[in-house]
Protein backbone atom coordinates (compact mmCIF):
# COMPACT_ATOMS: atom_id res chain seq x y z
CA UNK A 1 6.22 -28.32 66.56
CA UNK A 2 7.40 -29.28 63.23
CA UNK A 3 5.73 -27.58 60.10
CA UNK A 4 4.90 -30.01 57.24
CA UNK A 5 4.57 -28.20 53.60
CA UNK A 6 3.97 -29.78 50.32
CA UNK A 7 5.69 -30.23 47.34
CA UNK A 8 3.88 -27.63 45.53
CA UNK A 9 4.28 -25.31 48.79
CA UNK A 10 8.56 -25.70 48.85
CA UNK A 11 8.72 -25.23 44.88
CA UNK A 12 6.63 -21.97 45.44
CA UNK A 13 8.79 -20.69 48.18
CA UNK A 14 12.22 -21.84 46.51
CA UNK A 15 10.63 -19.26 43.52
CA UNK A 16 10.10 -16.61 45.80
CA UNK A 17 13.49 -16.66 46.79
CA UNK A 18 15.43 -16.99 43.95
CA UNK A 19 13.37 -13.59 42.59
CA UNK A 20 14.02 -11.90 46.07
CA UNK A 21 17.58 -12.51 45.26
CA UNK A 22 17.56 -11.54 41.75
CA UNK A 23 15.84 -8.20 42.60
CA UNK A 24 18.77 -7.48 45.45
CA UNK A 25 21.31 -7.98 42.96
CA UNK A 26 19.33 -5.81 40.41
CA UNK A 27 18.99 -2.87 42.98
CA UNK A 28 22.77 -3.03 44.48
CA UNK A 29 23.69 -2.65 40.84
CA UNK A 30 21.77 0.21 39.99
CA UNK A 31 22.07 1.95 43.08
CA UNK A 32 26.07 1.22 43.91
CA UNK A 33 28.14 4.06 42.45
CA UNK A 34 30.03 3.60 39.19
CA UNK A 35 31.48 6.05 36.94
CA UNK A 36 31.00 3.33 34.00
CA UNK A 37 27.78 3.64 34.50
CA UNK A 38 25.51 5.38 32.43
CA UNK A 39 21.91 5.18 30.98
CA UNK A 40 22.45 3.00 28.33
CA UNK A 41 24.37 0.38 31.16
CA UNK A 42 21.12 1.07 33.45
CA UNK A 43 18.40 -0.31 30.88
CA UNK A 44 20.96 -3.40 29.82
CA UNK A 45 21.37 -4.32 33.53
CA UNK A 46 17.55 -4.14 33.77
CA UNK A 47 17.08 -5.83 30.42
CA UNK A 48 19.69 -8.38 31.58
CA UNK A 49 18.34 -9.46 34.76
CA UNK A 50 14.54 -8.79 34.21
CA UNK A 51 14.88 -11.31 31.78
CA UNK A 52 16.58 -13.71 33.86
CA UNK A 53 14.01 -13.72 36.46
CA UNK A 54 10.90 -14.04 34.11
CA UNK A 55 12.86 -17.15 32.38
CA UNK A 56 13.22 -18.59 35.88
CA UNK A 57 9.88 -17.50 37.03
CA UNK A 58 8.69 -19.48 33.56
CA UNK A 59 10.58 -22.28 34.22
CA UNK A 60 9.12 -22.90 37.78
CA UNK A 61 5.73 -22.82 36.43
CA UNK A 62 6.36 -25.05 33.78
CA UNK A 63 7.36 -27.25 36.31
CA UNK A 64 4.40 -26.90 38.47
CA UNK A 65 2.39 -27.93 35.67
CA UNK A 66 4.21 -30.79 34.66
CA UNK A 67 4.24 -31.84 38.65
CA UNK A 68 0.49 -31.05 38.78
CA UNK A 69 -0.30 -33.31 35.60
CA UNK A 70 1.44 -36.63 36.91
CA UNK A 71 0.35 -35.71 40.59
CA UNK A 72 0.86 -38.17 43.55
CA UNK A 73 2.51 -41.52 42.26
CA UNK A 74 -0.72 -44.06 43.05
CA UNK A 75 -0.04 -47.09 45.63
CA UNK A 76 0.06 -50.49 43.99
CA UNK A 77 -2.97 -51.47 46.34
CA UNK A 78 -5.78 -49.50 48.50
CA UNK A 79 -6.80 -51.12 51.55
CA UNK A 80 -9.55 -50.52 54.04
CA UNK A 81 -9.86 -49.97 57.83
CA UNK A 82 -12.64 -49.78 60.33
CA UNK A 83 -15.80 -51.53 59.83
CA UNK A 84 -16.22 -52.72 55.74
CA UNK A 85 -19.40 -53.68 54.55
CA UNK A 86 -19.07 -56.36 52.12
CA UNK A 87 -22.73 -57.71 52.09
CA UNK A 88 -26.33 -57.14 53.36
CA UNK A 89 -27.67 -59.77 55.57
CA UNK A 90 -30.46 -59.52 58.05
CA UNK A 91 -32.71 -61.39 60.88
CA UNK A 92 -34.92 -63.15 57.69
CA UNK A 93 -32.58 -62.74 54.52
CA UNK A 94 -29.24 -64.49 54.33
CA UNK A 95 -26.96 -63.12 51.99
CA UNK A 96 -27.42 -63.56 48.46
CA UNK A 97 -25.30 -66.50 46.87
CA UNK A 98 -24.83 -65.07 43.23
CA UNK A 99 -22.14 -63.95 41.86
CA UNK A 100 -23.25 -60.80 40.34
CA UNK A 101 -27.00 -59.89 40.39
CA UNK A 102 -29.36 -59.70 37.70
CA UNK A 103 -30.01 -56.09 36.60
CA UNK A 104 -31.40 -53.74 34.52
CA UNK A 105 -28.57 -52.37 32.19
CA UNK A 106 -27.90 -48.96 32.94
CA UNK A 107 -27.92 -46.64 30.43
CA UNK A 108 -25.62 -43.51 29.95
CA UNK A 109 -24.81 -41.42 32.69
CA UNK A 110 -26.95 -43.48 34.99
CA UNK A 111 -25.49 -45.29 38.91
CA UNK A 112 -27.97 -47.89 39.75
CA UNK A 113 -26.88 -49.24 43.53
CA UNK A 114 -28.16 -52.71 43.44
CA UNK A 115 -31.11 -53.80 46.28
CA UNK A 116 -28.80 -55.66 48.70
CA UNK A 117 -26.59 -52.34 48.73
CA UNK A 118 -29.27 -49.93 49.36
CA UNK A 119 -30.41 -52.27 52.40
CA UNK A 120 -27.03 -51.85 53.63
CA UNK A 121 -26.90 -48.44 53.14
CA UNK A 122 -29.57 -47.98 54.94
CA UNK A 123 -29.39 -49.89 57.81
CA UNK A 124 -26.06 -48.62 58.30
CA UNK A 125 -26.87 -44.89 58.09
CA UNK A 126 -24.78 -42.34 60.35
CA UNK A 127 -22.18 -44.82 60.83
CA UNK A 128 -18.58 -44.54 60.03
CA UNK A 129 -18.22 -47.17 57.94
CA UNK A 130 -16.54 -48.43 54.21
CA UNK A 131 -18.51 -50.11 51.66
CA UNK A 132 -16.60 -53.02 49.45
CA UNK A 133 -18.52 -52.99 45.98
CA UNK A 134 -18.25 -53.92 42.42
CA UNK A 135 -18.66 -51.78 39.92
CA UNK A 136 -19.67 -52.94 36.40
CA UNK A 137 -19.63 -50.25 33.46
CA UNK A 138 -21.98 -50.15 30.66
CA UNK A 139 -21.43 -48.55 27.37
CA UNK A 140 -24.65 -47.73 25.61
CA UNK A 141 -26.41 -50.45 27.93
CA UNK A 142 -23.94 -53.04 26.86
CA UNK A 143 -21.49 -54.60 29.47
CA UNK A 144 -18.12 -53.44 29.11
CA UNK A 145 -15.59 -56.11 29.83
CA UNK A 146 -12.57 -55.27 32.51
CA UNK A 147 -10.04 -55.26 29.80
CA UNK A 148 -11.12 -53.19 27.33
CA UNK A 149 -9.11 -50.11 27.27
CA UNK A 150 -11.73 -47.91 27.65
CA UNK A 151 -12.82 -49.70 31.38
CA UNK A 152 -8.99 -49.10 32.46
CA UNK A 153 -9.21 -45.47 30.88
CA UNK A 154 -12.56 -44.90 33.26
CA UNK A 155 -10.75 -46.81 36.34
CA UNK A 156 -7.86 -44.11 36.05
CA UNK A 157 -10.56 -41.26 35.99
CA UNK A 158 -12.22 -42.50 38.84
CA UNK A 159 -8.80 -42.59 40.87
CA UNK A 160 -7.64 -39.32 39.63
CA UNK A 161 -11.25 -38.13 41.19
CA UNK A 162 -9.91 -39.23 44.82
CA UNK A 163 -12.05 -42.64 44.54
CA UNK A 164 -10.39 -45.43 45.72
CA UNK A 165 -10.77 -47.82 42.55
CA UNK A 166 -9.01 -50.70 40.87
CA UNK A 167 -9.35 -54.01 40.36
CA UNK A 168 -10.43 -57.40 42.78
CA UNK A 169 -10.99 -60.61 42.09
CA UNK A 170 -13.98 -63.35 42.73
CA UNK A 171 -13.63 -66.94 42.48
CA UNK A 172 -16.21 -69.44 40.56
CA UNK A 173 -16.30 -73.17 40.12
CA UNK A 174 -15.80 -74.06 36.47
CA UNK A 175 -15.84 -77.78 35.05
CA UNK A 176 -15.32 -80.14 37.59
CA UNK A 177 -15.33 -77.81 40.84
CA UNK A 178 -12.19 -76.69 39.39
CA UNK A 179 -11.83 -73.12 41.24
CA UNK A 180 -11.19 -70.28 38.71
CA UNK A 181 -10.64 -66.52 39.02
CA UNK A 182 -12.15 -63.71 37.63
CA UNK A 183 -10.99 -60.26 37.89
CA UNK A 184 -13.79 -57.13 38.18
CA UNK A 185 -13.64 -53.35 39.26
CA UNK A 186 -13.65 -53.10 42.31
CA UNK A 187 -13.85 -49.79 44.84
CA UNK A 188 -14.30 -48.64 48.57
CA UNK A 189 -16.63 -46.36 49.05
CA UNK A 190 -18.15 -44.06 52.04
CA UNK A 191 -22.17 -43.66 51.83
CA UNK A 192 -21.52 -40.40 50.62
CA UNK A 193 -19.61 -41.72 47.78
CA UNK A 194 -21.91 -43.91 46.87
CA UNK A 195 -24.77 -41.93 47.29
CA UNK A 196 -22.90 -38.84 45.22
CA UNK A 197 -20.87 -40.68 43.08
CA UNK A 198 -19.50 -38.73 39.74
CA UNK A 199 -20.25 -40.61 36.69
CA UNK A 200 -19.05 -40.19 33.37
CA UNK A 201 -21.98 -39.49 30.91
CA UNK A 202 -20.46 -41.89 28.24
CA UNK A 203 -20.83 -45.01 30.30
CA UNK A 204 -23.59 -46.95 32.65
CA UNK A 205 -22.73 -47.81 36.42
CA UNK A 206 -24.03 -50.84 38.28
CA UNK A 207 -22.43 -50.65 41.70
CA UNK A 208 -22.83 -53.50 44.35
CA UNK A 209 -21.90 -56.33 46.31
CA UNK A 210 -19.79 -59.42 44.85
CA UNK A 211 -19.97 -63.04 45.49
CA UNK A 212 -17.42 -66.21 45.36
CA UNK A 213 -19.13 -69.28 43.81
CA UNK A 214 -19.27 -71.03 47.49
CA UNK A 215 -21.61 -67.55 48.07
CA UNK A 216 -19.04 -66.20 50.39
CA UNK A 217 -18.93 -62.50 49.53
CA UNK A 218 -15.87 -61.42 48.32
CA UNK A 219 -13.02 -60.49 51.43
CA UNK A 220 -12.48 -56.61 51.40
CA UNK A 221 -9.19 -57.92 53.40
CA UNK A 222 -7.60 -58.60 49.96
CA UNK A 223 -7.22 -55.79 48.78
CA UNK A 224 -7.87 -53.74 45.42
CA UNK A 225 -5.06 -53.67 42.89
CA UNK A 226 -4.69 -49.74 40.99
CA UNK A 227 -3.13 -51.75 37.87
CA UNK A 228 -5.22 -54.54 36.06
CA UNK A 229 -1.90 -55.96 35.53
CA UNK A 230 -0.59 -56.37 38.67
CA UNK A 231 1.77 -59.47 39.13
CA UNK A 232 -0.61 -60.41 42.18
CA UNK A 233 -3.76 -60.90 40.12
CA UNK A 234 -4.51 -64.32 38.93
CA UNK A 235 -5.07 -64.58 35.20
CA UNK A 236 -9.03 -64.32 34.81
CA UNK A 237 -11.24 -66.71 33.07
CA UNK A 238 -10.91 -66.72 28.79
């Protein structure tokens, strides 16, 4: 059976050795016989390689933190598996057609999980299953648009908090049915997440379910980009 250890794991271990090694060397020396040496060459081979180990030691954990700080290098896409729940629909409601519901704006520090998401949440209960939502961000009750850099700055919290967030896109007719795209933030989501989710108490959170303009909901299938930028995103509607 092979033994898998992380990064953080084989940098602590490579530490431990090189001090092991560094405190053999310092014994042998003191305690191998030498008629040079005296007191005064005692404390400088302590001095010498005492200090050597705590500038190693210092080093290391230097480099921990820097390794720590940048952390796991994010996929340029999450995808789901299993069952994803991309809509509500039941015996005597279709799903809804809109593109984004109508909603009260959130204010501050608030998640508001729209009605058609809370239906599926429920009916779903105590099943293993993903749930493929927008989420749109409020500042102060006011919408704030996917491109403003405080959105991305919020979309890069929510990833560093283990959410898997980014950015989808939902098409609309515009003109004469001429098919445009429009990108939104996008995330998949356990009930637990959703039901526990960690907001920031600067911004507002509508989370729910997303619409094309043919009221197909949005395919979870596609994909959600971790860059708003990605080469793969069509340009969104000026």
């Amino acid at each position: 059976m092979s033994i898998h250890t992380t990064p953080d794991e084989r940098l602590f271990q490579a530490i431990g050795q090189v001090d092991d090694v560094l405190l053999e060397r310092l014994e042998a020396q003191m305690q191998a016989p030498s008629r040079s040496m005296t007191t005064k060459s005692t404390s400088w081979y302590r001095k010498r390689w005492g200090g050597i180990a705590a500038g190693l030691v210092a080093t290391a954990a230097a480099c921990i933190l820097i390794f720590n700080s940048i952390g796991e290098q994010l996929p340029s896409m999450y995808t789901a598996s299993g069952t994803v729940i991309d809509s509500y629909t039941s015996a005597t409601m279709p799903p809804s057609s809109s593109v984004s519901p109508s909603v009260a704006s959130p204010q501050n520090g608030i998640v508001t999980l729209d009605n058609d998401l809370n239906k599926a949440l429920n009916e779903h209960a105590g099943q293993q299953v993903t749930y493929f939502v927008a989420i749109d961000l409020y500042s102060n009750g006011s919408p704030l648009a996917v491109n403003r850099t405080e959105a991305r700055d919020e979309v890069e919290r929510l990833q560093q908090a283990d959410y898997k967030v980014g950015y989808a896109q939902s098409w609309t007719y515009q003109g004469d049915m001429q098919k445009v795209y429009q990108t939104y933030i996008a995330g998949y989501f356990t009930a637990e997440q959703l039901q526990q989710f960690t907001a920031n108490p600067d911004y507002g959170y509508s989370l729910h379910f997303v619409f094309n303009g043919d009221g197909s909901p949005v395919s979870p299938n596609s994909g959600i980009f971790t860059q708003p930028d990605d080469s793969a995103l069509q340009q969104p509607v000026k």
